[in-house]
PDB file of N, CA and C in Angstrom:
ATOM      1  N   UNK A   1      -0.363  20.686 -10.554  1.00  0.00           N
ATOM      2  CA  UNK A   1       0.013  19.743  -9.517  1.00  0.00           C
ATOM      3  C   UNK A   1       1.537  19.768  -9.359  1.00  0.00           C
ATOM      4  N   UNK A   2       1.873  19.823  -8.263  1.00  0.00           N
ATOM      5  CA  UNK A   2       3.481  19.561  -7.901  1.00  0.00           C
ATOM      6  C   UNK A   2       4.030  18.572  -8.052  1.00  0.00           C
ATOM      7  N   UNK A   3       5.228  18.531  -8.619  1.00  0.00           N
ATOM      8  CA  UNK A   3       5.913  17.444  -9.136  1.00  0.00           C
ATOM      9  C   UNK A   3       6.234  16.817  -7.734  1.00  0.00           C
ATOM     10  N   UNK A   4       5.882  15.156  -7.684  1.00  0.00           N
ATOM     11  CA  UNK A   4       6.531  14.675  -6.817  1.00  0.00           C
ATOM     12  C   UNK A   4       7.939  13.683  -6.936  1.00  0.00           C
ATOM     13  N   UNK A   5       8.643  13.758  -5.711  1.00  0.00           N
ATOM     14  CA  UNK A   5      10.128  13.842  -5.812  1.00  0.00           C
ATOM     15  C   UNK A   5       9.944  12.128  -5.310  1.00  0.00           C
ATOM     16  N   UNK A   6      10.677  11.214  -5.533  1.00  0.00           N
ATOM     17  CA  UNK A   6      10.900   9.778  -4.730  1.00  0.00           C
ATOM     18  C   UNK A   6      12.162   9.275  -5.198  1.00  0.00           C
ATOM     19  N   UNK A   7      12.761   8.645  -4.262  1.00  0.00           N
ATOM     20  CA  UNK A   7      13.958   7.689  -4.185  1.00  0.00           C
ATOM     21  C   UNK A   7      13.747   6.560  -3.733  1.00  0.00           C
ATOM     22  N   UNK A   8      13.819   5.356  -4.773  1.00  0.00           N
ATOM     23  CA  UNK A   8      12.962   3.668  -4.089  1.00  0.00           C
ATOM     24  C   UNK A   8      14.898   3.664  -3.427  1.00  0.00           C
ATOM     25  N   UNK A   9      14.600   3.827  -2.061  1.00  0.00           N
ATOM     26  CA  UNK A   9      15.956   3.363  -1.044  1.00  0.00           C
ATOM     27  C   UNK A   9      16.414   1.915  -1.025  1.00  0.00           C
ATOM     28  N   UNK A  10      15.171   0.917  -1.019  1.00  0.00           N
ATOM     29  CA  UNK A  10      15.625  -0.379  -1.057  1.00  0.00           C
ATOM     30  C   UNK A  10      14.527  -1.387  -1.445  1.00  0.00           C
ATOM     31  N   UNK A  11      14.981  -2.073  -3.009  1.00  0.00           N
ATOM     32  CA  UNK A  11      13.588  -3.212  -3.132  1.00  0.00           C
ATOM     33  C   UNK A  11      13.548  -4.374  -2.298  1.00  0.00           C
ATOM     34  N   UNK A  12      12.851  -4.173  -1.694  1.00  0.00           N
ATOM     35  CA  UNK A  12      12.387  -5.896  -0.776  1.00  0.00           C
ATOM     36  C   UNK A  12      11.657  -6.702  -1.531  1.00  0.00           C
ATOM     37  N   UNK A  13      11.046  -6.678  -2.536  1.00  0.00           N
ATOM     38  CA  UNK A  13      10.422  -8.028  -3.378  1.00  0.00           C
ATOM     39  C   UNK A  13       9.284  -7.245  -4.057  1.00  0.00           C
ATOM     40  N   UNK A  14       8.985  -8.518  -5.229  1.00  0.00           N
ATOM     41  CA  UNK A  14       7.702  -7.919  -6.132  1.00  0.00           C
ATOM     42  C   UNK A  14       6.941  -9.157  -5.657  1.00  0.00           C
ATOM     43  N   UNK A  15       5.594  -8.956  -5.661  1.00  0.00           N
ATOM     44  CA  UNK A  15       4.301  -9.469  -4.916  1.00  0.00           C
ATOM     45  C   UNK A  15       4.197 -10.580  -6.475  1.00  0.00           C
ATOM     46  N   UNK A  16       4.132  -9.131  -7.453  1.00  0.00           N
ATOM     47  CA  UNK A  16       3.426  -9.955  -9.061  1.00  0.00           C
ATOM     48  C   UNK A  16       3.153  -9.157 -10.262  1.00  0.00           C
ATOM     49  N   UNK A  17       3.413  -9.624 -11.031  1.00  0.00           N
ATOM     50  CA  UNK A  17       3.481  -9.091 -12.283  1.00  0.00           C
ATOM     51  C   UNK A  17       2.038  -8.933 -13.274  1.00  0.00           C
ATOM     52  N   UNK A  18       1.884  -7.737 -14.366  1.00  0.00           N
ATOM     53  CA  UNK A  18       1.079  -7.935 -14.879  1.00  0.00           C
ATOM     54  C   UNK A  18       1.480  -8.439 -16.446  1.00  0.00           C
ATOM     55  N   UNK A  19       0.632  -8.434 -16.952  1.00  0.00           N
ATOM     56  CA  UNK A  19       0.866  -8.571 -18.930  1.00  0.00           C
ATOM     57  C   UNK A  19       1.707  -7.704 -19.438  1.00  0.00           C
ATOM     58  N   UNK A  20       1.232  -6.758 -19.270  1.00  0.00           N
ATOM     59  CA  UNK A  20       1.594  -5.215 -19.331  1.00  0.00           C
ATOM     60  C   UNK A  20       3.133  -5.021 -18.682  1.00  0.00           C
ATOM     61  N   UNK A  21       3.845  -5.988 -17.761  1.00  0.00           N
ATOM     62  CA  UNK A  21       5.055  -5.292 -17.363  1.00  0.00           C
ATOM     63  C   UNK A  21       5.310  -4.867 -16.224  1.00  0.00           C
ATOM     64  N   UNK A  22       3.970  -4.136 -15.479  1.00  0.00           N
ATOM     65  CA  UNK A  22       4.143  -3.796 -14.550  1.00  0.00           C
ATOM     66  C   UNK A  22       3.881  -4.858 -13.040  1.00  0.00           C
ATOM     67  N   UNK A  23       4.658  -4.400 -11.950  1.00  0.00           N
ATOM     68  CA  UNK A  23       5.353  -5.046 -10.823  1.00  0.00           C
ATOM     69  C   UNK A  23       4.366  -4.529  -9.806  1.00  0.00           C
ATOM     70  N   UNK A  24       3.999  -5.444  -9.058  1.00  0.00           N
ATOM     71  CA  UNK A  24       3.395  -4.719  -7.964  1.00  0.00           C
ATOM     72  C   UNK A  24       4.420  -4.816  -6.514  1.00  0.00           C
ATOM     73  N   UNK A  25       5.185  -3.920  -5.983  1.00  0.00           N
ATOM     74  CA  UNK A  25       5.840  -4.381  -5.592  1.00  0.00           C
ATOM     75  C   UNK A  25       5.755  -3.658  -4.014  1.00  0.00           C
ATOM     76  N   UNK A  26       7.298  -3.943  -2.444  1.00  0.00           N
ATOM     77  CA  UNK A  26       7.486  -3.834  -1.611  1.00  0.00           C
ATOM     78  C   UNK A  26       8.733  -2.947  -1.687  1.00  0.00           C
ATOM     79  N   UNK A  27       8.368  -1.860  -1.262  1.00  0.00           N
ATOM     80  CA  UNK A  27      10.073  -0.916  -1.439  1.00  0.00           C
ATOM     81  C   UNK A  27      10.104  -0.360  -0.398  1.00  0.00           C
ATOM     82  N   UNK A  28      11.539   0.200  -0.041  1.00  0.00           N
ATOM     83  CA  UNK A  28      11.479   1.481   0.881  1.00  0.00           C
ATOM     84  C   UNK A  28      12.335   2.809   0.161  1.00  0.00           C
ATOM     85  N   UNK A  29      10.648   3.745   0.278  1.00  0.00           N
ATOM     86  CA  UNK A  29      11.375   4.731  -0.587  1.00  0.00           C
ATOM     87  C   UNK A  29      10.793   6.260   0.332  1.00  0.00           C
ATOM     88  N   UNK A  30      11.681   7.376   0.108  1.00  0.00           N
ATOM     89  CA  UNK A  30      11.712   8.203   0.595  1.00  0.00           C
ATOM     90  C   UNK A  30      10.818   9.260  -0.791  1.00  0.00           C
ATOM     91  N   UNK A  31      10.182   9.815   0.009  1.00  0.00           N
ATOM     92  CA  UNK A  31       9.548  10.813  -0.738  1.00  0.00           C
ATOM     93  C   UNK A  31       9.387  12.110  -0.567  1.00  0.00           C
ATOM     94  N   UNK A  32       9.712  12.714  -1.484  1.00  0.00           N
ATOM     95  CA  UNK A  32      10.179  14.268  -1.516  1.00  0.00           C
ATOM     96  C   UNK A  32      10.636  14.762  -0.117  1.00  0.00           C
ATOM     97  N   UNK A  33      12.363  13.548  -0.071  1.00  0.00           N
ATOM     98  CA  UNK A  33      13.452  13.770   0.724  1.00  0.00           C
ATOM     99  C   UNK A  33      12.959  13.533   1.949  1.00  0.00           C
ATOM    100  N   UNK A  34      11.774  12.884   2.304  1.00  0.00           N
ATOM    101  CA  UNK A  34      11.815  12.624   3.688  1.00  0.00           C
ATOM    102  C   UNK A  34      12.272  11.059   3.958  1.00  0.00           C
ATOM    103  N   UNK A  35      11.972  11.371   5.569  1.00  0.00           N
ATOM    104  CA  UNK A  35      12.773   9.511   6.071  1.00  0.00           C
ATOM    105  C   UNK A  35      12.219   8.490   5.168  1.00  0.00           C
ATOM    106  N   UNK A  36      12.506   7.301   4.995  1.00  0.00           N
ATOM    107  CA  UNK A  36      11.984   6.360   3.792  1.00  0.00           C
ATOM    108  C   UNK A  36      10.883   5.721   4.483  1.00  0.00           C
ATOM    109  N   UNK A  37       9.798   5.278   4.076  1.00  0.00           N
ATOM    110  CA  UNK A  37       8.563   4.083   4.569  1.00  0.00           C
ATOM    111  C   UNK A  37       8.829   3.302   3.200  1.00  0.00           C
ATOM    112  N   UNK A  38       8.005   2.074   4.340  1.00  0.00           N
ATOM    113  CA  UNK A  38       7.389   1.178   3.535  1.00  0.00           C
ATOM    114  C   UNK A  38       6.601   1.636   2.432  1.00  0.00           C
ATOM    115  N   UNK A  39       6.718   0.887   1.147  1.00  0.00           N
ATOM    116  CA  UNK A  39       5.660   1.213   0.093  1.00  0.00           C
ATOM    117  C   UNK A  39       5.008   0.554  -0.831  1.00  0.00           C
ATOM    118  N   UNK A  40       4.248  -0.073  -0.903  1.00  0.00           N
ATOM    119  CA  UNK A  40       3.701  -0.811  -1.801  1.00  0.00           C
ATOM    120  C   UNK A  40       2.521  -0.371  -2.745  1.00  0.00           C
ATOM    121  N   UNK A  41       2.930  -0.758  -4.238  1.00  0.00           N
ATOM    122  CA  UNK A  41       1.964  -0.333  -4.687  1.00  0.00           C
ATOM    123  C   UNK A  41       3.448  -0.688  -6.462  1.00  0.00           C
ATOM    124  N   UNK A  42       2.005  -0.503  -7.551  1.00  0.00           N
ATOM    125  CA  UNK A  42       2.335  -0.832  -8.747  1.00  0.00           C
ATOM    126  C   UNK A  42       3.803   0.011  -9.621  1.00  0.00           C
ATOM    127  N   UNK A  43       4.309  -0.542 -10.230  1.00  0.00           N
ATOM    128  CA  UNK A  43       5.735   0.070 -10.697  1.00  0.00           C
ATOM    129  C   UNK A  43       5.775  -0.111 -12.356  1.00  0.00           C
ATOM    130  N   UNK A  44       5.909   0.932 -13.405  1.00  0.00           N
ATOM    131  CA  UNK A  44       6.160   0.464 -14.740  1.00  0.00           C
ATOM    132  C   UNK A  44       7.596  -0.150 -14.338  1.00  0.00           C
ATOM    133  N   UNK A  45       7.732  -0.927 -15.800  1.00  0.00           N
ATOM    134  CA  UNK A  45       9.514  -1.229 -15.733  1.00  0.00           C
ATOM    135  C   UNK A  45      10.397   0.022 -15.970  1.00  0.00           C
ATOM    136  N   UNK A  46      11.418  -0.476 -15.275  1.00  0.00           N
ATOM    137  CA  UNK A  46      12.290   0.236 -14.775  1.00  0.00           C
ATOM    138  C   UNK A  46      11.597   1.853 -13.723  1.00  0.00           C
ATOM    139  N   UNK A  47      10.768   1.640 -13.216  1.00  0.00           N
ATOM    140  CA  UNK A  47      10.095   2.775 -12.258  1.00  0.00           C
ATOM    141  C   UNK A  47       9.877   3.727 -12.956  1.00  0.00           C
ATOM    142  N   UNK A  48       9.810   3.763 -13.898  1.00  0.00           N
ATOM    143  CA  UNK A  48       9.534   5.694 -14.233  1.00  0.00           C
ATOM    144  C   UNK A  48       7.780   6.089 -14.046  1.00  0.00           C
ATOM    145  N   UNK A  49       7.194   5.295 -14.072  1.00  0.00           N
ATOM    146  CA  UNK A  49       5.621   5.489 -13.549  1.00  0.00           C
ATOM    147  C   UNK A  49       5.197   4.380 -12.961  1.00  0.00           C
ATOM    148  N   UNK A  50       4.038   5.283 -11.765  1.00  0.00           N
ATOM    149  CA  UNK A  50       3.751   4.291 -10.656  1.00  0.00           C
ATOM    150  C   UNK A  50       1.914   4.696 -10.258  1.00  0.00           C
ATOM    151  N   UNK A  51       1.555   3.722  -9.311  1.00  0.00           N
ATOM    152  CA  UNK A  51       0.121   3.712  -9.750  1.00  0.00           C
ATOM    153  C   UNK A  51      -0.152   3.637  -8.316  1.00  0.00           C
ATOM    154  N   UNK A  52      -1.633   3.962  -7.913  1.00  0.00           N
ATOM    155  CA  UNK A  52      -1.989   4.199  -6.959  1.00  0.00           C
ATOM    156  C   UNK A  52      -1.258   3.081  -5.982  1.00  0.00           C
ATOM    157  N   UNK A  53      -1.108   3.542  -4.429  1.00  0.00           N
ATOM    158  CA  UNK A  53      -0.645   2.373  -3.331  1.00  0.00           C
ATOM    159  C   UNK A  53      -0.856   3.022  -2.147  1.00  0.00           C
ATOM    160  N   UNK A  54       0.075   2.533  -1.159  1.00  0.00           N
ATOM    161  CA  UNK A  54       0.311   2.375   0.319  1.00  0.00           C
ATOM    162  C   UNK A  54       1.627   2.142   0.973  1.00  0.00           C
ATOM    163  N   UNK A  55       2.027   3.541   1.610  1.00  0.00           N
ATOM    164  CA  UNK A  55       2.785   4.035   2.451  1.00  0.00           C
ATOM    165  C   UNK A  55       2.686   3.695   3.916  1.00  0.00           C
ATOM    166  N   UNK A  56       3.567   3.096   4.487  1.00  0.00           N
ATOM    167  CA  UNK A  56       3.537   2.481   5.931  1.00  0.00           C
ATOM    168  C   UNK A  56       4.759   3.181   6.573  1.00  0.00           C
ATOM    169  N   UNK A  57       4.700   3.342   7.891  1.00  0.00           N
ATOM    170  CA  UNK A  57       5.332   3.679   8.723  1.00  0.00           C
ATOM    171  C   UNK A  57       6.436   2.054   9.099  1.00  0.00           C
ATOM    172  N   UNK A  58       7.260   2.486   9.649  1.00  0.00           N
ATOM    173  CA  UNK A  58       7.916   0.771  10.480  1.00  0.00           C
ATOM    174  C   UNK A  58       6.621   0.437  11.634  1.00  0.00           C
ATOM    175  N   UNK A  59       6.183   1.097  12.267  1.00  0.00           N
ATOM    176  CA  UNK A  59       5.646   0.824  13.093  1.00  0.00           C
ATOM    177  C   UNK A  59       3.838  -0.133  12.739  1.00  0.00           C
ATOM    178  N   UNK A  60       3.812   0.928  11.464  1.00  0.00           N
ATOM    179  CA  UNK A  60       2.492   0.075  10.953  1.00  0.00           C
ATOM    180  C   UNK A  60       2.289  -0.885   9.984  1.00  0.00           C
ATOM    181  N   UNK A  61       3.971  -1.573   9.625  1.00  0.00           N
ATOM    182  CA  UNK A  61       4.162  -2.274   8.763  1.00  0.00           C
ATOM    183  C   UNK A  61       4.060  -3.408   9.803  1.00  0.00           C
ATOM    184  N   UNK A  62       4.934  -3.308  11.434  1.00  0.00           N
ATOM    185  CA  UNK A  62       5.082  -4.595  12.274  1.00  0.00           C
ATOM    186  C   UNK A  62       3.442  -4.779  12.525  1.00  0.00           C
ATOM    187  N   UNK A  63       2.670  -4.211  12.982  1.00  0.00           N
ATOM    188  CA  UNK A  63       1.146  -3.977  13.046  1.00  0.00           C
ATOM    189  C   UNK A  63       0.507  -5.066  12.063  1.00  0.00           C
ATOM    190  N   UNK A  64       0.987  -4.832  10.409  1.00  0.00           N
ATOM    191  CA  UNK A  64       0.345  -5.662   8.951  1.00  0.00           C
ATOM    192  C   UNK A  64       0.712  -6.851   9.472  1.00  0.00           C
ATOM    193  N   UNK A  65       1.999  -7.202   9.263  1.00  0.00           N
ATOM    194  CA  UNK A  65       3.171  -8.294   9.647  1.00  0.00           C
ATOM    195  C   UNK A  65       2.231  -9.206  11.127  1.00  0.00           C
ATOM    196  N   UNK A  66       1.690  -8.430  11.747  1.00  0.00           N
ATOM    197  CA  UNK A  66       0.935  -9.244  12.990  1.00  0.00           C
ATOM    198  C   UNK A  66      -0.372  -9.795  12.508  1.00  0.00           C
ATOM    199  N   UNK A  67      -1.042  -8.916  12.252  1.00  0.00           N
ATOM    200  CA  UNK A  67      -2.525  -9.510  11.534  1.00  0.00           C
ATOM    201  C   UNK A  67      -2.499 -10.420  10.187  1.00  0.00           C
ATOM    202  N   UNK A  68      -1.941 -10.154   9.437  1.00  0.00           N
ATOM    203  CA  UNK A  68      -1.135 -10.886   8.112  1.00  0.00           C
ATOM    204  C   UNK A  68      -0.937 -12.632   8.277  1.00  0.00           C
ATOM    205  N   UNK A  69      -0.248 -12.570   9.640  1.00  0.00           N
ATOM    206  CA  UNK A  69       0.041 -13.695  10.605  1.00  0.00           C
ATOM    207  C   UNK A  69      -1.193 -14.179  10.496  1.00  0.00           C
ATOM    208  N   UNK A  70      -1.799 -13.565  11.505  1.00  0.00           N
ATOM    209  CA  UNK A  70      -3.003 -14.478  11.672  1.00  0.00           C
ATOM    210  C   UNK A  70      -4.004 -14.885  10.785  1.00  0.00           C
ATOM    211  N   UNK A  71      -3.836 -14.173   9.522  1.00  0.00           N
ATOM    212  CA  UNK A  71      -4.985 -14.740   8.417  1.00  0.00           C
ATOM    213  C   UNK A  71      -4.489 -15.884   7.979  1.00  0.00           C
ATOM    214  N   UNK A  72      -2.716 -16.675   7.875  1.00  0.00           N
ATOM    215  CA  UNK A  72      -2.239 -17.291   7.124  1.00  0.00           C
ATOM    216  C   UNK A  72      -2.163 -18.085   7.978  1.00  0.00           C
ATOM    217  N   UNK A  73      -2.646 -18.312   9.522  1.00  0.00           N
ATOM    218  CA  UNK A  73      -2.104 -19.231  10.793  1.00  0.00           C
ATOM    219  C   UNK A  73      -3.258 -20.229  10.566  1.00  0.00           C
ATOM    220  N   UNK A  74      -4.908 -19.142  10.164  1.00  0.00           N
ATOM    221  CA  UNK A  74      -6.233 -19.647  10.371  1.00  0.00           C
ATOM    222  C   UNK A  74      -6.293 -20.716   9.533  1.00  0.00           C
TER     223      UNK A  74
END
């Protein structure tokens, strides 16, 4: 398997923590040097291992951000 490359560009917040340490968190990180997305998904401390998640575009993050809305309006 190919090593994959990431740079967390900017933390926007952690959702929540486990026992264990790890962060489930909101970043924008670029991966193997491309433009940065949204990313969420689990973080050891200090990042050196990370666990399955979800990569968003800007466009499909404003999309979450709309429906998101409306579950918390209901």
């Amino acid at each position: 398997m190919a090593d994959i490359k990431y740079e967390i560009k900017e933390e926007l917040g952690v959702l929540s923590e486990s026992a264990k340490g790890w962060q489930k968190e909101l970043n924008l990180v670029s991966w193997n040097g491309a433009a940065p997305k949204y990313d969420l998904r689990d973080w050891s401390p200090n990042h050196e291992k990370m666990g399955k998640g979800i990569t968003l575009s800007a466009d499909e993050t404003q999309q979450l951000y709309k429906i998101l809305g409306k579950i918390v309006d209901a």
